[in-house]
C-alpha atoms as a PDB file:
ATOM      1  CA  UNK A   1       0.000   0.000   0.000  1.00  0.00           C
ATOM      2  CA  UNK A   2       1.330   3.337  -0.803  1.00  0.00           C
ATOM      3  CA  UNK A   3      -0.388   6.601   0.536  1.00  0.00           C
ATOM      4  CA  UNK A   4      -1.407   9.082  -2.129  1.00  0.00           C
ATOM      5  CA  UNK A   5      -2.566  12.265  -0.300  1.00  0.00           C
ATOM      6  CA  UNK A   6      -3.752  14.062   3.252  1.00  0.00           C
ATOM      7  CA  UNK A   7      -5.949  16.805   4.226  1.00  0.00           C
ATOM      8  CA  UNK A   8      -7.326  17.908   7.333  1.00  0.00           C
ATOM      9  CA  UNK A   9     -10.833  19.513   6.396  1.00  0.00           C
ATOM     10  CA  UNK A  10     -12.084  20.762   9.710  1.00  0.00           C
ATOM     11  CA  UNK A  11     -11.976  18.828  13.353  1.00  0.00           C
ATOM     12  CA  UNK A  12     -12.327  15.904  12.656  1.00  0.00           C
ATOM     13  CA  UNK A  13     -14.021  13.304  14.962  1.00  0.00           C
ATOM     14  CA  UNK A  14     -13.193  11.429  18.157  1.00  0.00           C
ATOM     15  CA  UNK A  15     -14.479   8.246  16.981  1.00  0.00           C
ATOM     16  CA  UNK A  16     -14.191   5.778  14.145  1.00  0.00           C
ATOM     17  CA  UNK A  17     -10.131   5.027  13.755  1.00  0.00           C
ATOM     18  CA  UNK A  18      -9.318   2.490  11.333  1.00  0.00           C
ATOM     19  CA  UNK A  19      -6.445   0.072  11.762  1.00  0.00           C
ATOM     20  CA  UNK A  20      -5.010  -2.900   9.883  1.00  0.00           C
ATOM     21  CA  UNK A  21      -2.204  -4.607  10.580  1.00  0.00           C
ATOM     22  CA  UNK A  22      -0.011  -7.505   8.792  1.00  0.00           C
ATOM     23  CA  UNK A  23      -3.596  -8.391   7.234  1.00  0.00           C
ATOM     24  CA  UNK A  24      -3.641 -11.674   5.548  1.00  0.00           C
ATOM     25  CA  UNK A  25      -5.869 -13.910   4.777  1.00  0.00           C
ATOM     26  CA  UNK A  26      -5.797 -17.486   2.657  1.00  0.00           C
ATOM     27  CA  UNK A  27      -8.889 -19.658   1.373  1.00  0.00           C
ATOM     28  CA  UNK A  28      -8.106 -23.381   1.380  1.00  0.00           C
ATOM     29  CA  UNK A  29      -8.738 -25.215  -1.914  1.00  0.00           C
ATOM     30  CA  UNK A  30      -8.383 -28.980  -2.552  1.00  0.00           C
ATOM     31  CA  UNK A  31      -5.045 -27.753  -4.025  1.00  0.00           C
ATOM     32  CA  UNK A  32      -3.971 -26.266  -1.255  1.00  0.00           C
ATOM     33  CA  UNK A  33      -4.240 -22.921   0.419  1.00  0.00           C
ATOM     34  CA  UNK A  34      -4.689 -20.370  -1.779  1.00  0.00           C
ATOM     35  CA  UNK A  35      -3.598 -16.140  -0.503  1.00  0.00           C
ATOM     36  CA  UNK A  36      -6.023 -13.330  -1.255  1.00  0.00           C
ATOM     37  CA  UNK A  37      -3.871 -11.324   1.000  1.00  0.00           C
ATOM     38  CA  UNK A  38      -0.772 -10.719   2.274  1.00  0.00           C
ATOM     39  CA  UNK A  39       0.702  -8.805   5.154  1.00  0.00           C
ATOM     40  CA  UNK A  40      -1.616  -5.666   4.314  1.00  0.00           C
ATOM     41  CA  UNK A  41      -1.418  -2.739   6.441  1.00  0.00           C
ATOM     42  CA  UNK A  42      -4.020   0.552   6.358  1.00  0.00           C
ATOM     43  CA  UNK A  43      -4.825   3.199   8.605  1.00  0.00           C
ATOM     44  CA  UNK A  44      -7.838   5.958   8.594  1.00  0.00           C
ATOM     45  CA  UNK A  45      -8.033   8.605  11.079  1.00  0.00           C
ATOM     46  CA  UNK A  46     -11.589   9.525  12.211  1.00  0.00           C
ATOM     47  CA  UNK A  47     -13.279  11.667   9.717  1.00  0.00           C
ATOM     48  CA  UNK A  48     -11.099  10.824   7.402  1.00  0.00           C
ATOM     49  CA  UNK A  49     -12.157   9.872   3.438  1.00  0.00           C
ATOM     50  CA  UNK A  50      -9.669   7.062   2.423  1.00  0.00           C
ATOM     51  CA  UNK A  51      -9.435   5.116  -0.993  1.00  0.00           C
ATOM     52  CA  UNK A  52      -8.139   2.114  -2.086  1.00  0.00           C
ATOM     53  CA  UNK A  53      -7.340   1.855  -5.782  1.00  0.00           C
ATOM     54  CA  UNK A  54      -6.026  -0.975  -7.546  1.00  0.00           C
ATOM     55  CA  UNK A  55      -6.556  -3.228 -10.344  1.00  0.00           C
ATOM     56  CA  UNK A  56      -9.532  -6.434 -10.418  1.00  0.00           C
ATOM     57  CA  UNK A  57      -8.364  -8.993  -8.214  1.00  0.00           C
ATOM     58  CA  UNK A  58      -5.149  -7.397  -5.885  1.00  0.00           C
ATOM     59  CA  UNK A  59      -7.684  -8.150  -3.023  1.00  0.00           C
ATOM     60  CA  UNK A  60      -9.255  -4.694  -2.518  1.00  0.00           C
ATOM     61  CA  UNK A  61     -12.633  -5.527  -1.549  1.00  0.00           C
ATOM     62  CA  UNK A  62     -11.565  -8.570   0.727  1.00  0.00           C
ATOM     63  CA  UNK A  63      -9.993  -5.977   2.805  1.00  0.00           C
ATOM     64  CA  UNK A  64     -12.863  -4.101   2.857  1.00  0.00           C
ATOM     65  CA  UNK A  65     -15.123  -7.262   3.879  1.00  0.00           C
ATOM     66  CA  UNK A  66     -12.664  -7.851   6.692  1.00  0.00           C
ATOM     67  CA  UNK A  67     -13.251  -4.072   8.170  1.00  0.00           C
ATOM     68  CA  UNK A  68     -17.112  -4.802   7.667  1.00  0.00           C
ATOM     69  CA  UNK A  69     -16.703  -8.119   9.681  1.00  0.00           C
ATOM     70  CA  UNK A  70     -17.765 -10.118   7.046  1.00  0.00           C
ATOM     71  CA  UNK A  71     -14.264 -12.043   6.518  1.00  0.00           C
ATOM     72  CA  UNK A  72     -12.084 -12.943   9.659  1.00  0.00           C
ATOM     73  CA  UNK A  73      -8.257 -12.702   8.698  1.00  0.00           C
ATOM     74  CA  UNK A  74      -5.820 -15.143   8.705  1.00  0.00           C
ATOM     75  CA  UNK A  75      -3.088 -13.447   9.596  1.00  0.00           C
ATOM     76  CA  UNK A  76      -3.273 -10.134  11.158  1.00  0.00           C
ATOM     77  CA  UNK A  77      -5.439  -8.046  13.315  1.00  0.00           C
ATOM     78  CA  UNK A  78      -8.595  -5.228  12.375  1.00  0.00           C
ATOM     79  CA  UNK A  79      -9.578  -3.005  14.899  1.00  0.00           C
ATOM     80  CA  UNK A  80     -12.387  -0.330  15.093  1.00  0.00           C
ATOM     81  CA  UNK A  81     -11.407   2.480  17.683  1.00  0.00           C
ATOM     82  CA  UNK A  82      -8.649  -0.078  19.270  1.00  0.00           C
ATOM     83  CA  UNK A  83     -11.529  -2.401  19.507  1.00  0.00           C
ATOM     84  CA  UNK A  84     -11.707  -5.980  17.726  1.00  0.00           C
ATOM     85  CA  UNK A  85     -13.825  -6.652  14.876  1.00  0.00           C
ATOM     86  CA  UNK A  86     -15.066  -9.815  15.264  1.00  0.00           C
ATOM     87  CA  UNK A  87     -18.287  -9.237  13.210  1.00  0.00           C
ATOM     88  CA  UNK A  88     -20.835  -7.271  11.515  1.00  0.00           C
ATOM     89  CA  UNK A  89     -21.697  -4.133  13.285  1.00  0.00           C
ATOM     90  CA  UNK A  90     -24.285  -1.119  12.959  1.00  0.00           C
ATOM     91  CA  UNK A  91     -20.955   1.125  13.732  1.00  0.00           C
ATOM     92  CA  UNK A  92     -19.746   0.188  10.238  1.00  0.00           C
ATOM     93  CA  UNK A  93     -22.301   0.598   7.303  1.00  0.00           C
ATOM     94  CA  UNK A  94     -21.756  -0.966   4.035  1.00  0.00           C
ATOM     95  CA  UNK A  95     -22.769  -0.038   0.424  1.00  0.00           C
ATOM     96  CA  UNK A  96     -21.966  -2.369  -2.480  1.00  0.00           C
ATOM     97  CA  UNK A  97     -21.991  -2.112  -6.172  1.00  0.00           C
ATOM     98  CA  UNK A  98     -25.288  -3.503  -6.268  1.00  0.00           C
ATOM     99  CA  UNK A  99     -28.029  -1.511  -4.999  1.00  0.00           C
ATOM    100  CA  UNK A 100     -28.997  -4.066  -1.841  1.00  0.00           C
ATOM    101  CA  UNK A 101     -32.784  -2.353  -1.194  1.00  0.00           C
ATOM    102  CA  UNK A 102     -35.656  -4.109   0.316  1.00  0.00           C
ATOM    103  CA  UNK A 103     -38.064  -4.081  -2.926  1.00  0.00           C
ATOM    104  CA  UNK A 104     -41.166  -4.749  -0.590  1.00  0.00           C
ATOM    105  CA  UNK A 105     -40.157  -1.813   1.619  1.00  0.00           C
ATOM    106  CA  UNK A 106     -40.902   2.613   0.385  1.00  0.00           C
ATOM    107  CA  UNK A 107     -38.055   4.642  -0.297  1.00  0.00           C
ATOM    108  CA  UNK A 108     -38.502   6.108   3.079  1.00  0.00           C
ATOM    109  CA  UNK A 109     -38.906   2.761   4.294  1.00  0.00           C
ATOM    110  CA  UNK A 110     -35.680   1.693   2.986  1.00  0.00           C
ATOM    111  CA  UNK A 111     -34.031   5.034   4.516  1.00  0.00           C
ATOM    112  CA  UNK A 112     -36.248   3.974   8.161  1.00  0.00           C
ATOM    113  CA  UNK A 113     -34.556   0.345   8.373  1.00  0.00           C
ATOM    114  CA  UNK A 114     -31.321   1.761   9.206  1.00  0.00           C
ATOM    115  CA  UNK A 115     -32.962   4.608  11.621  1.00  0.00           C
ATOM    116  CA  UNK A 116     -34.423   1.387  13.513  1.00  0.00           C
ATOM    117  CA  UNK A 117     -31.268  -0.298  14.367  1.00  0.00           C
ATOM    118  CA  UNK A 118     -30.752   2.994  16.674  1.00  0.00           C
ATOM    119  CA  UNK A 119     -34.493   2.262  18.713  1.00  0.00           C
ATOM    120  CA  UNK A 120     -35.477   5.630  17.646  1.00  0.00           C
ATOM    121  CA  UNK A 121     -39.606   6.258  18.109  1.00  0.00           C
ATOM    122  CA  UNK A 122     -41.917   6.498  15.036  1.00  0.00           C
ATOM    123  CA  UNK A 123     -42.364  10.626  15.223  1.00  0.00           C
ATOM    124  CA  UNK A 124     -38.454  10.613  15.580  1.00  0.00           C
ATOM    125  CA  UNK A 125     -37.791   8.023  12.592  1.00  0.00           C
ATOM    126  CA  UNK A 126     -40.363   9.725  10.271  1.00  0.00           C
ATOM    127  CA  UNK A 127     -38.309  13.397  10.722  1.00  0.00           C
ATOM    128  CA  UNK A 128     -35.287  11.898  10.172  1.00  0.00           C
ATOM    129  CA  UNK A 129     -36.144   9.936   7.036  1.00  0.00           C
ATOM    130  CA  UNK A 130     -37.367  12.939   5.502  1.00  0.00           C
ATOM    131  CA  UNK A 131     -34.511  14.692   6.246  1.00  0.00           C
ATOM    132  CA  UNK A 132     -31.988  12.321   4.847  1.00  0.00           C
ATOM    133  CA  UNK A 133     -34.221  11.783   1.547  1.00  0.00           C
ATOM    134  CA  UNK A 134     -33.692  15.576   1.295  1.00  0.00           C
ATOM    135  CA  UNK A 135     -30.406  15.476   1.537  1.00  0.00           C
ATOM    136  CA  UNK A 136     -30.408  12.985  -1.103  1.00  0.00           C
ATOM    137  CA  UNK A 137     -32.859  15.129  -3.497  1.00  0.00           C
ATOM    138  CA  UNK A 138     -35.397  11.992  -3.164  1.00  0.00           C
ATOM    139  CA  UNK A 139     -38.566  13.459  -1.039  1.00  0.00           C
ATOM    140  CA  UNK A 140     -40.706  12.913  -3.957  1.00  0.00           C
ATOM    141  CA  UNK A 141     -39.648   9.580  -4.061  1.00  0.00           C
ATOM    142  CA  UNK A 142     -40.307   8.625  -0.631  1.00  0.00           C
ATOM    143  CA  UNK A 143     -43.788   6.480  -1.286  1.00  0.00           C
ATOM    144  CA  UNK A 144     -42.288   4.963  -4.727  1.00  0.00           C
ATOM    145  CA  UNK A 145     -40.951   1.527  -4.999  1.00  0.00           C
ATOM    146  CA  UNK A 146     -37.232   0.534  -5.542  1.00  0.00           C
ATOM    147  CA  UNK A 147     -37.840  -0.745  -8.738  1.00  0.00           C
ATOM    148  CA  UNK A 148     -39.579   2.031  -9.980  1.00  0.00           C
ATOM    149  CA  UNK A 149     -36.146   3.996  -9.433  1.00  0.00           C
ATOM    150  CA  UNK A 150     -32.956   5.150 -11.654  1.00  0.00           C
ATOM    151  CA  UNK A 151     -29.310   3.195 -11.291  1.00  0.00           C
ATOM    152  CA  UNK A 152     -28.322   6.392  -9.706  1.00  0.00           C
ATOM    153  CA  UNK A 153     -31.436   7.242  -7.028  1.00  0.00           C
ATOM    154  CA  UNK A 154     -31.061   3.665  -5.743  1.00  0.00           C
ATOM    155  CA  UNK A 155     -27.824   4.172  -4.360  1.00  0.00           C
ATOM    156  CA  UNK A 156     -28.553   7.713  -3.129  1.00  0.00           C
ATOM    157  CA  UNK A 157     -31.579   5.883  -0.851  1.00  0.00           C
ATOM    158  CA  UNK A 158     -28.845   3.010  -0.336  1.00  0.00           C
ATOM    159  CA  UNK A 159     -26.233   5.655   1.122  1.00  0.00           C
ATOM    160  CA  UNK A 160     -29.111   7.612   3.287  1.00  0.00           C
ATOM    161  CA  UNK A 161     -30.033   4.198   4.667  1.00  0.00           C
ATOM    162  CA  UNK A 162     -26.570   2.866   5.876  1.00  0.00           C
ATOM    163  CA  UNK A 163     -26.464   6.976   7.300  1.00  0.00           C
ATOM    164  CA  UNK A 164     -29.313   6.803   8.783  1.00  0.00           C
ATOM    165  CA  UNK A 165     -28.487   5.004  11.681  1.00  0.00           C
ATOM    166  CA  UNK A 166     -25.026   6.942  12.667  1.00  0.00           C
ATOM    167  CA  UNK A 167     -22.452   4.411  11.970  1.00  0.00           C
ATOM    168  CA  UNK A 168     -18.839   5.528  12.921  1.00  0.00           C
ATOM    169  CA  UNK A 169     -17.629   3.762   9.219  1.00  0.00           C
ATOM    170  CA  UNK A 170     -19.074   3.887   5.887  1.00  0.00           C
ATOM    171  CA  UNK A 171     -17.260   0.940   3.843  1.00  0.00           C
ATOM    172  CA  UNK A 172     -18.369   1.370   0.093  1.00  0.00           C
ATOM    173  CA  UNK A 173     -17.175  -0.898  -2.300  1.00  0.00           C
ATOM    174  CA  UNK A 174     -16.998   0.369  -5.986  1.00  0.00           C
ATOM    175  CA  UNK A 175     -20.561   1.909  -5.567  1.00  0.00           C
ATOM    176  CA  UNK A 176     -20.307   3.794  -8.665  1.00  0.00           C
ATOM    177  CA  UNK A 177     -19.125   0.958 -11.217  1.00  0.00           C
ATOM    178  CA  UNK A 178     -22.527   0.479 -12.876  1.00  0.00           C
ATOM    179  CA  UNK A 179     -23.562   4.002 -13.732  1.00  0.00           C
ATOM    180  CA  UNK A 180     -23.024   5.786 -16.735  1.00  0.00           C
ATOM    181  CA  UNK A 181     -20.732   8.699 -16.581  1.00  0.00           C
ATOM    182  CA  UNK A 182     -22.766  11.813 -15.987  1.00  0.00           C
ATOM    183  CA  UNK A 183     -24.947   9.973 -13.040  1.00  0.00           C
ATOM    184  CA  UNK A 184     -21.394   8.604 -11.506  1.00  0.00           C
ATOM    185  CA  UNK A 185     -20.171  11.994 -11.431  1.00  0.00           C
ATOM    186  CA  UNK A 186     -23.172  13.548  -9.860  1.00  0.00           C
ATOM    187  CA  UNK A 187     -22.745  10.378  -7.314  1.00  0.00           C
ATOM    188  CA  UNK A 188     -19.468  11.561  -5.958  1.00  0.00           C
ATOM    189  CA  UNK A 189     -20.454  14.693  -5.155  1.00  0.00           C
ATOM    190  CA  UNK A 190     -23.376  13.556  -3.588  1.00  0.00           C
ATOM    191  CA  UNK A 191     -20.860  11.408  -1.240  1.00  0.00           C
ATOM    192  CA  UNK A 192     -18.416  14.378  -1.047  1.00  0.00           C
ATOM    193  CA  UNK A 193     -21.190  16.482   0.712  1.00  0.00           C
ATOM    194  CA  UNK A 194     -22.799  13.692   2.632  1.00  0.00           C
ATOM    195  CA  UNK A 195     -19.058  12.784   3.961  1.00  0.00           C
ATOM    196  CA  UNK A 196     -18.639  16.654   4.800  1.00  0.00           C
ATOM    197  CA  UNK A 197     -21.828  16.612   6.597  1.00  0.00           C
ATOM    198  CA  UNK A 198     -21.983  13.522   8.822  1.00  0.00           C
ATOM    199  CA  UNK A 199     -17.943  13.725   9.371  1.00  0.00           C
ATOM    200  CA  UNK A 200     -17.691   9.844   9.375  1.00  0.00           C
ATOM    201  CA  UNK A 201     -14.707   7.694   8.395  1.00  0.00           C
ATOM    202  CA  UNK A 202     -15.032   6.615   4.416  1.00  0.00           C
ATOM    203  CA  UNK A 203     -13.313   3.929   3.508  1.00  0.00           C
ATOM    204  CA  UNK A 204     -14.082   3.443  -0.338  1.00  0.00           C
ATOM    205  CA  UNK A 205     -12.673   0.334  -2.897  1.00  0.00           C
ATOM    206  CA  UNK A 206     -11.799   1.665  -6.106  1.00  0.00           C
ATOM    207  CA  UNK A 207     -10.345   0.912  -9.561  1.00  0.00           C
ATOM    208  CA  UNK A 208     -10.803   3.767 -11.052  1.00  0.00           C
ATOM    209  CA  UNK A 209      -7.644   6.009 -10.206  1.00  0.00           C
ATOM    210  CA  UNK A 210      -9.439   9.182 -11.157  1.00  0.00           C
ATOM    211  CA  UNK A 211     -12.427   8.531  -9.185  1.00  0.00           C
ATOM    212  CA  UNK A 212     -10.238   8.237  -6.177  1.00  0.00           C
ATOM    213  CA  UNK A 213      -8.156  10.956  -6.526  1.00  0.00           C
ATOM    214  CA  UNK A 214     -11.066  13.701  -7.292  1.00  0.00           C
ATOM    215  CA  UNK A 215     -12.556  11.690  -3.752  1.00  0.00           C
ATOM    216  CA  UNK A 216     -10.067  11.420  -1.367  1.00  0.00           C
ATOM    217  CA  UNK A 217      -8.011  12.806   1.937  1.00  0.00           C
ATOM    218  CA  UNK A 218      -5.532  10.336   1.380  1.00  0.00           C
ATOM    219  CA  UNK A 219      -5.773   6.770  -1.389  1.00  0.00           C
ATOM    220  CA  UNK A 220      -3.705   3.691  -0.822  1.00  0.00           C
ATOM    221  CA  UNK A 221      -2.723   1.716  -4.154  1.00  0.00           C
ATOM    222  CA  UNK A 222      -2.933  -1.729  -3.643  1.00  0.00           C
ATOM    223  CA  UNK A 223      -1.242  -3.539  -6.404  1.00  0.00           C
ATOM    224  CA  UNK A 224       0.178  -6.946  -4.614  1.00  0.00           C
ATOM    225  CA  UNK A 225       3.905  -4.496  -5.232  1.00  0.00           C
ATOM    226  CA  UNK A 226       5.623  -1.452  -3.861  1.00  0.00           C
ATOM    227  CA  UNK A 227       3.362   1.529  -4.688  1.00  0.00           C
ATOM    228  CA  UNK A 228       4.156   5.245  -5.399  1.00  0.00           C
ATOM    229  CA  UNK A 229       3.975   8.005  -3.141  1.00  0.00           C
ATOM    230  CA  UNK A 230       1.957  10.967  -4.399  1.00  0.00           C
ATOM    231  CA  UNK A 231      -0.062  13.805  -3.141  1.00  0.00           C
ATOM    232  CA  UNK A 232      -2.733  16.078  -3.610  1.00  0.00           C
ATOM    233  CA  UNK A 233      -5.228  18.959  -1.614  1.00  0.00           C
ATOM    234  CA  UNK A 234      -8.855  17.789  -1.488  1.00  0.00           C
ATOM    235  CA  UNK A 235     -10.902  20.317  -2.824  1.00  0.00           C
ATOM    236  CA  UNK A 236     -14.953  20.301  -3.124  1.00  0.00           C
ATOM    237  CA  UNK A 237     -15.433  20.455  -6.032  1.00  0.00           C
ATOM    238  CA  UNK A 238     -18.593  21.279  -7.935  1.00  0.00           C
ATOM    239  CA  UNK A 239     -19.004  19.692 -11.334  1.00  0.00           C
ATOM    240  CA  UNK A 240     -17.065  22.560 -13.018  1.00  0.00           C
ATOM    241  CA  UNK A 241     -14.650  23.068 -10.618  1.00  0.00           C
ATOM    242  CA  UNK A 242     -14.053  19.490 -10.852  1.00  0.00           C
ATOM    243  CA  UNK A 243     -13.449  19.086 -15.008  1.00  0.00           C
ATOM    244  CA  UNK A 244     -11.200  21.796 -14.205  1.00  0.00           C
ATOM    245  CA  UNK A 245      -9.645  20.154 -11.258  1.00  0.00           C
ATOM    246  CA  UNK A 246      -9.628  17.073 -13.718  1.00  0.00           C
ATOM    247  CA  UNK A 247      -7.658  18.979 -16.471  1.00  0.00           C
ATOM    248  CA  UNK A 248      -4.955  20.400 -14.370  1.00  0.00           C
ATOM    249  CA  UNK A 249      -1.134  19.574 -14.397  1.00  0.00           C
ATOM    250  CA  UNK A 250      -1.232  18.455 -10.792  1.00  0.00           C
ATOM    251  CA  UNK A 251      -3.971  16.492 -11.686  1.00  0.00           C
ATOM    252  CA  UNK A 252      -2.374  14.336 -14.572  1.00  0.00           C
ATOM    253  CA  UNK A 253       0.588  13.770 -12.688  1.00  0.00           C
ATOM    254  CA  UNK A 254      -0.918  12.447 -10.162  1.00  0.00           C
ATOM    255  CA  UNK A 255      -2.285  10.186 -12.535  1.00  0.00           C
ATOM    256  CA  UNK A 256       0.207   9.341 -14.616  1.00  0.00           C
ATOM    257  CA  UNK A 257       2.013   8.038 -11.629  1.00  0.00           C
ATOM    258  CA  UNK A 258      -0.406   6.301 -10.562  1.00  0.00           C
ATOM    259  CA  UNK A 259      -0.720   4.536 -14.028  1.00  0.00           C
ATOM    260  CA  UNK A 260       2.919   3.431 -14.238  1.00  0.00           C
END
């Protein structure tokens, strides 16, 4: 893993520190064990917004599994706030490429399911659903049926509903891979503000080196190899400000490098 960039926007949280250590982790196989991972080390600071990019297959979303609790390593420890994870957990909520909605349940209802998990009342999950749906630009949506929704408003009710409930962690693992460009793009600044609002710890799998430089505080490339250093300043960008961000020198060096 190599680190690409670091920014401090604001004070940052108390809670929600990421750490891996000498992460490994093997499958066995009639052949013989077989290694997904080896001795992987990350680190996110609360608040932070941290990437991992890397090509299909270096193991990128089997680390992420492991800091959702869904894979126990071999080798290697994962701790939440110093703490063990030994399991799934409402402090860590997890979006995957595929949108992962009830289809029986509303919009809001979808967005509610996560505000349950924290025992809130009916009057009290009601307010908050609507505000998260307008957060998300979906209030007129709330009564309408996942199916009845775009590629790209299905994982703006996924994101509200793993928000809902105040995890410490948002894991998201290539959320953006099946939407064209102009939706994806709307997407990540959809996250960027979210992120900026709820001040949580991102962690977010990537192969798309672009994507996770215009995204990050800081991206790790994990290649199975020695990485590059590089570095860049986060800025918010709005969807002019970022095709210019895009365009610039610093910008295609970064890339390039990245590339190599």
């Amino acid at each position: 893993m190599s680190t690409i960039a670091t920014k401090e926007i604001g004070k940052p949280p108390s809670k929600g520190r990421i750490d891996v250590r000498h992460f490994g982790l093997s499958y066995p196989t009639i052949d013989g064990p077989v290694e997904a991972v080896c001795d992987a080390s990350i680190h996110v600071n609360p608040g932070e917004f941290v990437s991992i990019v890397g090509p299909s297959g270096c193991g990128k979303s089997t680390l992420l599994n492991a800091v959702a609790g869904f894979l126990k390593p071999t080798e290697g420890d994962v701790t939440l706030d110093d703490e063990p994870i030994d399991g799934p957990s409402a402090d860590r909520g997890m979006v995957f490429q595929q949108y992962s909605l009830f289809p029986w349940k509303t919009v809001k209802g979808n967005v509610e399911f996560g505000l349950k998990m924290k025992h809130l009342d009916k009057s009290s999950r009601d307010r908050a659903a609507r505000t998260l749906l307008g957060l998300a630009g979906l209030t007129a949506f709330e009564n309408k049926y996942p199916d009845s929704l775009s590629g790209g408003m299905k994982q703006r009710c996924r994101h509200r509903s793993c928000a809902g409930h105040g995890p410490k962690v948002l894991l998201l693992d290539e959320p953006f891979g099946a939407l064209d460009a102009q939706t994806r793009v709307i997407m990540q600044q959809i996250l960027t503000n979210m992120w900026q609002r709820l001040k949580i710890s991102v962690l977010f799998v990537t192969h798309d080196i672009d994507e996770a430089i215009f995204l990050s505080d800081r991206g790790l490339l994990h290649d199975g190899a020695a990485g590059h250093h590089q570095g860049r300043d986060r800025d918010s960008a709005g969807a002019s400000a970022q095709q210019s961000m895009m365009m610039s020198s610093e910008f295609l060096g970064l890339r390039r490098g990245l590339s190599r």
